[in-house]
C-alpha atoms as a PDB file:
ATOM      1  CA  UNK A   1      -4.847   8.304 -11.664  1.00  0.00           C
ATOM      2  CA  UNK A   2      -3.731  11.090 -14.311  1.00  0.00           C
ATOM      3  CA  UNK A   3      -0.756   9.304 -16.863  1.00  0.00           C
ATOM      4  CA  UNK A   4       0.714  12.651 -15.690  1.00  0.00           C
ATOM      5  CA  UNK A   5       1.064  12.927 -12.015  1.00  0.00           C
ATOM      6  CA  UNK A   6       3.118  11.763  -9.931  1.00  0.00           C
ATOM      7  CA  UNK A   7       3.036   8.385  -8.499  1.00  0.00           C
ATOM      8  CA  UNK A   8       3.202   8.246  -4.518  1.00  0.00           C
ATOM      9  CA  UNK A   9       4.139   6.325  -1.837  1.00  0.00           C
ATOM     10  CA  UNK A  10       4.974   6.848   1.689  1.00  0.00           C
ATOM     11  CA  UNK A  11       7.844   4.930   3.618  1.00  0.00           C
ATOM     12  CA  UNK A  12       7.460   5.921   7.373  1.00  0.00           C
ATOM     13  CA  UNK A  13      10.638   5.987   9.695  1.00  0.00           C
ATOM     14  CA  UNK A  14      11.613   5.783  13.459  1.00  0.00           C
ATOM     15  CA  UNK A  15      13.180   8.730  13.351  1.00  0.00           C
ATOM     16  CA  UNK A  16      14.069  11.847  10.931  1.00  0.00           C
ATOM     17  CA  UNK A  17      17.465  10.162   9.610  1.00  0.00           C
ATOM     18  CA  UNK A  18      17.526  10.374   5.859  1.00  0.00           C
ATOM     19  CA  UNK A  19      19.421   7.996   3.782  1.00  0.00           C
ATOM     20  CA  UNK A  20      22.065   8.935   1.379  1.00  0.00           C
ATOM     21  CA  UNK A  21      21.699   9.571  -2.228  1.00  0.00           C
ATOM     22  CA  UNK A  22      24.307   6.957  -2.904  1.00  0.00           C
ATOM     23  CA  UNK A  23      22.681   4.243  -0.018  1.00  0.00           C
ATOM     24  CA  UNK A  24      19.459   4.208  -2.230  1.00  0.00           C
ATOM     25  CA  UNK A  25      21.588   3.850  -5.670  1.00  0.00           C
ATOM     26  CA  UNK A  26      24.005   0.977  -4.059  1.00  0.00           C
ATOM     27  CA  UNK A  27      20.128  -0.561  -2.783  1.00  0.00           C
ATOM     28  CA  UNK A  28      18.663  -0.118  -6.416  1.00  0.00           C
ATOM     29  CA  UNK A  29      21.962  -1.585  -7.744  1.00  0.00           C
ATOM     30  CA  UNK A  30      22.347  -4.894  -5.292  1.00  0.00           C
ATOM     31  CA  UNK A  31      17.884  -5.780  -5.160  1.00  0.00           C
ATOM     32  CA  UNK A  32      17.603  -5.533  -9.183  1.00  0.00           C
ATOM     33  CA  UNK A  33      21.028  -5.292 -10.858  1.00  0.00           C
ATOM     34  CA  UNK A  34      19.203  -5.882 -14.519  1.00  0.00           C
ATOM     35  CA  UNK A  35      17.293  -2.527 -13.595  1.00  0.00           C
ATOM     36  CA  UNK A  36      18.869   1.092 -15.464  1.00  0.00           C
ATOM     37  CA  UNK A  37      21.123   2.576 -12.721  1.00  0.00           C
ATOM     38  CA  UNK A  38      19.859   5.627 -10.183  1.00  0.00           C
ATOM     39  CA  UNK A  39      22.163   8.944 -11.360  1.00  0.00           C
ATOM     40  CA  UNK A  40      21.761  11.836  -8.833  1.00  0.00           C
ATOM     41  CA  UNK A  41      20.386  15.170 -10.318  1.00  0.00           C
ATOM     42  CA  UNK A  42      20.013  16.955  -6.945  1.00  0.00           C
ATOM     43  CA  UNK A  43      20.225  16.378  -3.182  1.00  0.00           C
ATOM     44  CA  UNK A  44      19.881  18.477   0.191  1.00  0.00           C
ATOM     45  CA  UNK A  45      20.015  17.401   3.730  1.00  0.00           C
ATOM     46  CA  UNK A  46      16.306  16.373   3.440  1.00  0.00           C
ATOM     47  CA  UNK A  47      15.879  15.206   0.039  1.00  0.00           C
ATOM     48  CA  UNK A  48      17.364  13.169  -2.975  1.00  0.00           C
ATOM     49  CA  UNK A  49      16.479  13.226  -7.069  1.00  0.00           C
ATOM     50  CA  UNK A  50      17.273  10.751  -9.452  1.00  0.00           C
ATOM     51  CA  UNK A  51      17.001  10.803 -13.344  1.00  0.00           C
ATOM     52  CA  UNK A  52      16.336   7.303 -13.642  1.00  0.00           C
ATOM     53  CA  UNK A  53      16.070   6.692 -17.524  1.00  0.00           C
ATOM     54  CA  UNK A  54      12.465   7.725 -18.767  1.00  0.00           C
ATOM     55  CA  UNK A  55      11.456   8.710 -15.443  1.00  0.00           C
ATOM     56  CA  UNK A  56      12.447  11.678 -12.576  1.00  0.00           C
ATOM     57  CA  UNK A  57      12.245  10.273  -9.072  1.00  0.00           C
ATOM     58  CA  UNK A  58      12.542  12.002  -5.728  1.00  0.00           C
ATOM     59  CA  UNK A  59      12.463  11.676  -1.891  1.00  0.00           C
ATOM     60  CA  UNK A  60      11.518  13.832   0.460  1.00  0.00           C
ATOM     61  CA  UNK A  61      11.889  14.156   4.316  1.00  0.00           C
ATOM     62  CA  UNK A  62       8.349  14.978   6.016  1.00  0.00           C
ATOM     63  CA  UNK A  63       9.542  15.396   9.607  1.00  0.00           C
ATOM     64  CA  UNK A  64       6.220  14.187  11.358  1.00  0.00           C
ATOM     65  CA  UNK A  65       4.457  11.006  11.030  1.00  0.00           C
ATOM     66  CA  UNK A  66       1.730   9.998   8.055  1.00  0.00           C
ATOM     67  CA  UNK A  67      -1.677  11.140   9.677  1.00  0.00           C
ATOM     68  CA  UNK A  68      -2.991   8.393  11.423  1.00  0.00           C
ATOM     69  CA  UNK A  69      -6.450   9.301   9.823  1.00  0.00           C
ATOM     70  CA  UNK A  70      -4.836   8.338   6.426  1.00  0.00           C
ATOM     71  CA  UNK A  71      -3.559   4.865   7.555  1.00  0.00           C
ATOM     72  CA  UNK A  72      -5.979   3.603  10.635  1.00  0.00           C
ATOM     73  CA  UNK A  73      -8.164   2.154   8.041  1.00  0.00           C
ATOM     74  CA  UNK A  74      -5.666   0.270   5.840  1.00  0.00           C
ATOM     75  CA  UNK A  75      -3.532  -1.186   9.137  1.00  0.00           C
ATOM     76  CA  UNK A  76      -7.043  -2.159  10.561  1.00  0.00           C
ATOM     77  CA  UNK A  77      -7.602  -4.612   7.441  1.00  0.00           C
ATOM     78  CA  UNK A  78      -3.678  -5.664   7.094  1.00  0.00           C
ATOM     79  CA  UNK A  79      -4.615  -9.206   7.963  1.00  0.00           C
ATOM     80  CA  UNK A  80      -1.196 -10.414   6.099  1.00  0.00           C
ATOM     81  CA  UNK A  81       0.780  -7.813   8.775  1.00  0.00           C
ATOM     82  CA  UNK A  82      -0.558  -8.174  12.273  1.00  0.00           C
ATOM     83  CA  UNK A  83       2.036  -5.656  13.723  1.00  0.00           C
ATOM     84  CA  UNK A  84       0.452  -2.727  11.701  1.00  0.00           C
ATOM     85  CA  UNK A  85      -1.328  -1.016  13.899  1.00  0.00           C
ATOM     86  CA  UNK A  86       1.674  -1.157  16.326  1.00  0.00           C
ATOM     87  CA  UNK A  87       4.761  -0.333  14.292  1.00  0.00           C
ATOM     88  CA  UNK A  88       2.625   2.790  12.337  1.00  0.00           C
ATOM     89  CA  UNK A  89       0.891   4.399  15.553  1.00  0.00           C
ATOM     90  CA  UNK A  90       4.645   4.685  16.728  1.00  0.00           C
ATOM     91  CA  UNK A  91       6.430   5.968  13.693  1.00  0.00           C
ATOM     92  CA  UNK A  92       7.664   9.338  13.679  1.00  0.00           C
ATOM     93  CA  UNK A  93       8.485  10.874  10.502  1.00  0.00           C
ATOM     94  CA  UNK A  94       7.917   9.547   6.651  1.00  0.00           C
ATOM     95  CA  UNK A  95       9.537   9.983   3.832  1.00  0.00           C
ATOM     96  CA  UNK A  96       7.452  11.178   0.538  1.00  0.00           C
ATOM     97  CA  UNK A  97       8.694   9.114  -2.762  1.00  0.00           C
ATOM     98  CA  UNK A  98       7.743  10.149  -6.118  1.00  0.00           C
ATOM     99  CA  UNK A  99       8.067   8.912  -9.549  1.00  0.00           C
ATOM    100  CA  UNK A 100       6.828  11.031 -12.439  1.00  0.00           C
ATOM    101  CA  UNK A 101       7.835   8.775 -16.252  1.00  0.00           C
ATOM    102  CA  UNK A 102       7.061   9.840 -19.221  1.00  0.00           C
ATOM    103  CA  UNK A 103       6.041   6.093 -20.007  1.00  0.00           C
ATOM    104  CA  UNK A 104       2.313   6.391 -20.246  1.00  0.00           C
ATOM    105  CA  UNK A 105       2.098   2.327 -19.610  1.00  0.00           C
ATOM    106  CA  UNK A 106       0.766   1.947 -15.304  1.00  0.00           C
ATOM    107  CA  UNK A 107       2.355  -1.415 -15.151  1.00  0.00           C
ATOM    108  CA  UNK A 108       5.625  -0.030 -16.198  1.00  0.00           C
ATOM    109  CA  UNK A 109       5.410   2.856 -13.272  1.00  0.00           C
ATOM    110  CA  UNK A 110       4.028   0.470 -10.557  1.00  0.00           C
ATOM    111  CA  UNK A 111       7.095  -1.793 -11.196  1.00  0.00           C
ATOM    112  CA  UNK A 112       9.370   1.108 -11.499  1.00  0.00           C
ATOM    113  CA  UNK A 113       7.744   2.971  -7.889  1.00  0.00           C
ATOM    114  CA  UNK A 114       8.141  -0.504  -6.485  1.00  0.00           C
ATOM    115  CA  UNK A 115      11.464  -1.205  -7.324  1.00  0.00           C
ATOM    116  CA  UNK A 116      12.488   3.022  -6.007  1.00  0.00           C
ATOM    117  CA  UNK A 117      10.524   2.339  -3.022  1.00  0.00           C
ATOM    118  CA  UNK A 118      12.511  -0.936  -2.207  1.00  0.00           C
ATOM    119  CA  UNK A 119      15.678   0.426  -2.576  1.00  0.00           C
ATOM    120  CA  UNK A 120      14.381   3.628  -0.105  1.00  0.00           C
ATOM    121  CA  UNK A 121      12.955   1.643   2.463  1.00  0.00           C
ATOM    122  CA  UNK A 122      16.154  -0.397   2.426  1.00  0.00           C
ATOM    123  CA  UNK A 123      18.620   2.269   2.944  1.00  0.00           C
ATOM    124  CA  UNK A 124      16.604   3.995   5.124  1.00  0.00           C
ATOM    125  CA  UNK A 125      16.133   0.790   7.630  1.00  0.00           C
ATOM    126  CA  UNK A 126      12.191   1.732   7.450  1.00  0.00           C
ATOM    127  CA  UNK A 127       9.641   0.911   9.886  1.00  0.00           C
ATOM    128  CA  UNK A 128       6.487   0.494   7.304  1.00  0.00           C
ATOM    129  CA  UNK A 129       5.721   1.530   3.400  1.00  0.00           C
ATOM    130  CA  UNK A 130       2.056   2.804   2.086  1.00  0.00           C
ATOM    131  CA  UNK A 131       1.810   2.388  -1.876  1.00  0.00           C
ATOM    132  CA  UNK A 132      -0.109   5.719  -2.677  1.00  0.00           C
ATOM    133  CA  UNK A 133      -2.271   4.550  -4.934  1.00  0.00           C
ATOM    134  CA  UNK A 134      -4.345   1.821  -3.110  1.00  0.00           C
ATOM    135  CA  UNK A 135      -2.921   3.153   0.505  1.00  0.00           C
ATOM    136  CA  UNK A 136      -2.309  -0.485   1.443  1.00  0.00           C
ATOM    137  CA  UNK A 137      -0.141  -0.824   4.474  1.00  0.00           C
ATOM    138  CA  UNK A 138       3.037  -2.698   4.234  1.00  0.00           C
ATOM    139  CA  UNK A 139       6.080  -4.658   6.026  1.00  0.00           C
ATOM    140  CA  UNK A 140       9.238  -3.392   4.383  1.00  0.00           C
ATOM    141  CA  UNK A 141      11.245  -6.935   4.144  1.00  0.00           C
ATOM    142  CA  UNK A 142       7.732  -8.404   2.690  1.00  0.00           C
ATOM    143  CA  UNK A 143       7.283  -5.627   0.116  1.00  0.00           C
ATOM    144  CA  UNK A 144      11.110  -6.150  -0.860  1.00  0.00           C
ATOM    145  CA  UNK A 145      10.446 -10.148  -1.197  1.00  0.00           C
ATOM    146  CA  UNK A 146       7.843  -9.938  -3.614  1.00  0.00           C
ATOM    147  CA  UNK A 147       9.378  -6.724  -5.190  1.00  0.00           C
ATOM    148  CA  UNK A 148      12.511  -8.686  -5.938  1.00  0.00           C
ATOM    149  CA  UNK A 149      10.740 -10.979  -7.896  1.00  0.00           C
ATOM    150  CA  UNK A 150       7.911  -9.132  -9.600  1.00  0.00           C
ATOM    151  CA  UNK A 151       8.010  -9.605 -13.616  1.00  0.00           C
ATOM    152  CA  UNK A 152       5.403  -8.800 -16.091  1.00  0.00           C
ATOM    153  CA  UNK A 153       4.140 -12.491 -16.050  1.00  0.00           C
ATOM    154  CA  UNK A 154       4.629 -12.277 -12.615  1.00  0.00           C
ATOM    155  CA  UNK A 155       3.060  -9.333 -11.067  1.00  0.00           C
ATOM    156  CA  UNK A 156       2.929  -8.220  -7.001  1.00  0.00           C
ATOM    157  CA  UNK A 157      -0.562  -7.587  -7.260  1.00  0.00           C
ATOM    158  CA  UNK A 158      -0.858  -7.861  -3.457  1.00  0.00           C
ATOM    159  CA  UNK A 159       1.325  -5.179  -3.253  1.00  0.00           C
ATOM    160  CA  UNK A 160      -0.529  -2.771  -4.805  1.00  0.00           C
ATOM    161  CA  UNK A 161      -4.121  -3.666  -4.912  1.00  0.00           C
ATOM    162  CA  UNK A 162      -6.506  -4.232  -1.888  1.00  0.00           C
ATOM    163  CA  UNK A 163      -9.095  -7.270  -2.653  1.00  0.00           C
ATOM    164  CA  UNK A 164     -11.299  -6.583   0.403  1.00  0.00           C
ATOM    165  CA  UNK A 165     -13.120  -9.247   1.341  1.00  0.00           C
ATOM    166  CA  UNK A 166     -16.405  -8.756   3.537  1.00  0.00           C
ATOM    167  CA  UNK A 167     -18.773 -11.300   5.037  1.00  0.00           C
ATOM    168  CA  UNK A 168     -22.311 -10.537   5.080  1.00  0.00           C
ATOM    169  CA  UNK A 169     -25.237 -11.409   7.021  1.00  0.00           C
ATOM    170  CA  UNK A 170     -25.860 -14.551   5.581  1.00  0.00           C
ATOM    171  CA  UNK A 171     -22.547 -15.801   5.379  1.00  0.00           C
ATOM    172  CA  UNK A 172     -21.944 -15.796   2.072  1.00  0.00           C
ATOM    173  CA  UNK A 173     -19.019 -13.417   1.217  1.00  0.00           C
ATOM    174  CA  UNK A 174     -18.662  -9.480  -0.857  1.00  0.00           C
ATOM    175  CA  UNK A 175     -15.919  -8.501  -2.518  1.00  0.00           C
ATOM    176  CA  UNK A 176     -14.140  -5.167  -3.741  1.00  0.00           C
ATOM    177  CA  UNK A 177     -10.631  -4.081  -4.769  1.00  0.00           C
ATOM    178  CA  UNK A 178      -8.955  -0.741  -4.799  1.00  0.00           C
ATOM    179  CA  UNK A 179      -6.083   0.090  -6.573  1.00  0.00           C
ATOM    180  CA  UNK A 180      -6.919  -1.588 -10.247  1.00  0.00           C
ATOM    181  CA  UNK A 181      -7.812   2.121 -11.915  1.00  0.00           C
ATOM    182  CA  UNK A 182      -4.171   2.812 -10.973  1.00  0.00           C
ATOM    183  CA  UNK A 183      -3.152  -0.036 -13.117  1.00  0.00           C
ATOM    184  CA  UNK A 184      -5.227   0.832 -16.107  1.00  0.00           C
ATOM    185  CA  UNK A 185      -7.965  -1.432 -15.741  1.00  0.00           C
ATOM    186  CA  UNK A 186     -11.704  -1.212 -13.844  1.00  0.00           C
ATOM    187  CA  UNK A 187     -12.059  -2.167 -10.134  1.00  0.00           C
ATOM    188  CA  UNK A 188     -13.972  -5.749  -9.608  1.00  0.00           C
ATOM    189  CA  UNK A 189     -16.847  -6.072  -7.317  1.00  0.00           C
ATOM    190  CA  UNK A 190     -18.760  -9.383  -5.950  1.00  0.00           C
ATOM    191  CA  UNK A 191     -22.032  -9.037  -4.660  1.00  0.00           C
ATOM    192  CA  UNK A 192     -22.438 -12.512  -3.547  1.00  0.00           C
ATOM    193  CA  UNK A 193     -19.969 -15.677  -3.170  1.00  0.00           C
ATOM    194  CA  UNK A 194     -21.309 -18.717  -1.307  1.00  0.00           C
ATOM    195  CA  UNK A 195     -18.026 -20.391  -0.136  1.00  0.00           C
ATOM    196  CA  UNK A 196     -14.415 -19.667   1.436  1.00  0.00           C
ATOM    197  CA  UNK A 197     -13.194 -16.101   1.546  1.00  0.00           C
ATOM    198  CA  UNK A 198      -9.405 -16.568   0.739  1.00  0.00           C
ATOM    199  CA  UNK A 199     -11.417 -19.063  -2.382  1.00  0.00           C
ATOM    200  CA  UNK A 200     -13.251 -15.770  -3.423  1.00  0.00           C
ATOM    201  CA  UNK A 201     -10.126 -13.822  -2.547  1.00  0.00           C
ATOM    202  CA  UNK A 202      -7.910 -16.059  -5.192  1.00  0.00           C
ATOM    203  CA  UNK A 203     -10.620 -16.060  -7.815  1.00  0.00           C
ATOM    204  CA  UNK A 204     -10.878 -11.943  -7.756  1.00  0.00           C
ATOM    205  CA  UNK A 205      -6.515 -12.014  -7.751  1.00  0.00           C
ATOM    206  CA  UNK A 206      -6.096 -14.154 -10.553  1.00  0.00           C
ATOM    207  CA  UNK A 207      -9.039 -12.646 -12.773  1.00  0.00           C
ATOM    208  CA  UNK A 208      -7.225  -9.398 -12.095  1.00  0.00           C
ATOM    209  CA  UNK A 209      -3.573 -10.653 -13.051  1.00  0.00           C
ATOM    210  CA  UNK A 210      -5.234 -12.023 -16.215  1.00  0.00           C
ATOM    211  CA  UNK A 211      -7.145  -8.555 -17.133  1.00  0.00           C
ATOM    212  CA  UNK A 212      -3.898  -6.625 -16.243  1.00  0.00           C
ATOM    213  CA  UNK A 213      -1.068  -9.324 -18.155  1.00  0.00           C
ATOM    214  CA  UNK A 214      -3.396  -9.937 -21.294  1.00  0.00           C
ATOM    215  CA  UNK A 215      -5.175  -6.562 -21.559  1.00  0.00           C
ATOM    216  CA  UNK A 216      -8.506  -8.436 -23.209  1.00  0.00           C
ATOM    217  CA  UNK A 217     -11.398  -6.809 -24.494  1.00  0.00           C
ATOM    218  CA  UNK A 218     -13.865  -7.691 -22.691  1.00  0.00           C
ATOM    219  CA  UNK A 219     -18.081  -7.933 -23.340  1.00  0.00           C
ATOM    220  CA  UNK A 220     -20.981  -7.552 -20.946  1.00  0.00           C
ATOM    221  CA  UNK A 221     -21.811 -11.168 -20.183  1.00  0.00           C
ATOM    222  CA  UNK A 222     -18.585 -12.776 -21.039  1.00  0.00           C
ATOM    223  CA  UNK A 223     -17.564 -15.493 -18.495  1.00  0.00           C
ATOM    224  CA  UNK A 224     -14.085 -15.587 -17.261  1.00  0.00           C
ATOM    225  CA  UNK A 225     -12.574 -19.311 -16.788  1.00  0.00           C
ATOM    226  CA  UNK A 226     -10.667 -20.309 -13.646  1.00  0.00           C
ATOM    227  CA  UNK A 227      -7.695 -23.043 -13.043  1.00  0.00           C
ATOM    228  CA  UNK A 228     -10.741 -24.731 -11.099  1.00  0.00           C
ATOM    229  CA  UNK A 229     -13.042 -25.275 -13.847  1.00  0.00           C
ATOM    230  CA  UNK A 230     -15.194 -22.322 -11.990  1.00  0.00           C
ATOM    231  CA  UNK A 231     -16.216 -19.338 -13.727  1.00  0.00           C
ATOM    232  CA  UNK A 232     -17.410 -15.560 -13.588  1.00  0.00           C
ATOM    233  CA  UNK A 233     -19.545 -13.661 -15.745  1.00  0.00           C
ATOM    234  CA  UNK A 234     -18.996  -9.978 -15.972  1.00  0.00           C
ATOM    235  CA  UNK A 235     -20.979  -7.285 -16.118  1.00  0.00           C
ATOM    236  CA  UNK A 236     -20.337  -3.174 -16.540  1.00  0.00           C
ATOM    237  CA  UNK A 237     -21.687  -1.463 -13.726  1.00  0.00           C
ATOM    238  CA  UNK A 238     -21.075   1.995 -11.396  1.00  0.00           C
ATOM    239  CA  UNK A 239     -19.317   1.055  -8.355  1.00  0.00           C
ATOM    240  CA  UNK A 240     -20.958   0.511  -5.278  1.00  0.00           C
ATOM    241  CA  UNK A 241     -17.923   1.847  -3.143  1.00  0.00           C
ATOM    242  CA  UNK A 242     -17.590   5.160  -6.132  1.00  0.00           C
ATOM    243  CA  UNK A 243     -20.814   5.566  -8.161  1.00  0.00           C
ATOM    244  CA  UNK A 244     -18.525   7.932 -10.489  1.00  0.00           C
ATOM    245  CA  UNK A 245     -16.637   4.718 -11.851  1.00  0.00           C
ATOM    246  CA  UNK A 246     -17.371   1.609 -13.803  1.00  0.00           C
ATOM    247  CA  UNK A 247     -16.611  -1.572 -11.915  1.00  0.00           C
ATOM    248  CA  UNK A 248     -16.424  -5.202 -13.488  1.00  0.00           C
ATOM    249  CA  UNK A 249     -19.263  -6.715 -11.567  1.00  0.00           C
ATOM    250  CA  UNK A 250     -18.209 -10.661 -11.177  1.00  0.00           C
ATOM    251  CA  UNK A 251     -20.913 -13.062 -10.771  1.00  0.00           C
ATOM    252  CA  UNK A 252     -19.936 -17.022  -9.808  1.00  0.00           C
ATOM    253  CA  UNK A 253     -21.835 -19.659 -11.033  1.00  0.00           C
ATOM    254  CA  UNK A 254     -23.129 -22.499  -8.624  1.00  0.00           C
END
């Protein structure tokens, strides 16, 4: 994702009632009061912009639902919200958030387009939230949980990246994430895991919290240590799921 877009999410609603400029302020102000306050630059019956220090945020009333075409795949795999499929086939409009900083640094916007996107789906009572750049599907009192306590030691990587676990015909276990190039780093990809999926799945997550909190150079070969005394070697490799990109290929020993 360009440093200069916009950043994008989608917070989908039961009906076309937009919330007030000052709700989402008052929202921002009460879920993280050590965050710079929300000033209003602009607002019309269908829209709201903020300056919100370095940054220029907005919301926007789209008066249908998000295409079902867009979503169908990321509610299908939404194993941590069961009632996907339900509450998004029946939502009927969306609102379109955007946050364009001049901070170059993606951690700083995702925790910035978190923290608008909490306060928006809170004053606007919403029914469901898809973070733009991984187009995960999410609860809106779930998101706000782990929004509300998101740090830079502590990040909410489930909130914005998909680790997509697939079993294959052997039973051993594939792996892929989406939603890492947002955050400044390479997606990781397993070929092959022999053991539990939510094991691989918690391997890939904390690999990727380390690559994303320490920033580390990494080499081809290098092996990655685990709290578990496992380990994965890395390798530099196009993606399977975009041959355009570079993924971190992990391999796990034994």
């Amino acid at each position: 994702m360009s440093s200069n877009a916009p950043w994008i999410s989608l917070v989908a609603l039961a009906d076309q009632e937009v919330p007030s400029p000052d709700d989402v302020a008052q929202c921002m102000a009460d879920a993280f009061p050590d965050a710079s306050p929300l000033a209003v630059s602009g607002s019309t019956p269908r829209a709201a912009t903020f300056d919100w220090g370095p940054a220029t945020v907005n919301y926007t009333l789209v008066d249908r639902p998000i295409p079902w075409s867009q979503i169908e795949g990321p509610c299908a795999t939404a194993w941590y919200w069961p009632e996907a499929e339900a509450v998004m086939r029946r939502h009927a409009a969306h609102l379109f958030v955007t946050l364009l900083s001049e901070k170059r640094d993606p951690i700083d916007r995702s925790m910035r387009l978190t923290q608008l996107v909490t306060a928006v789906s809170e004053a606007a009572g919403a029914d469901g939230i898809v973070w733009g750049p991984s187009s995960l599907v999410h609860e809106p009192a779930a998101f706000r949980k782990l929004a509300t306590t998101m740090s830079r030691e502590d990040l909410p990587l489930h909130l914005w990246v998909d680790f997509r676990v697939s079993e294959l015909d052997d039973g051993a276990f594939a792996l892929f994430t989406t939603g890492m190039e947002a955050l400044g780093s390479r997606e990781l990809e397993v070929n092959r895991f022999v053991g539990e999926p939510h094991v691989l799945a918690g391997y890939a997550y904390n690999i990727a919290h380390y690559l994303l909190e320490k920033t580390p150079q990494l080499k081809e070969g290098e092996a990655i240590g685990l709290p578990d005394g496992a380990q994965a070697s890395i390798r530099f490799e196009p993606s399977l799921v975009d041959e355009s990109l570079e993924a971190i290929r992990l391999d796990f020993d034994g």
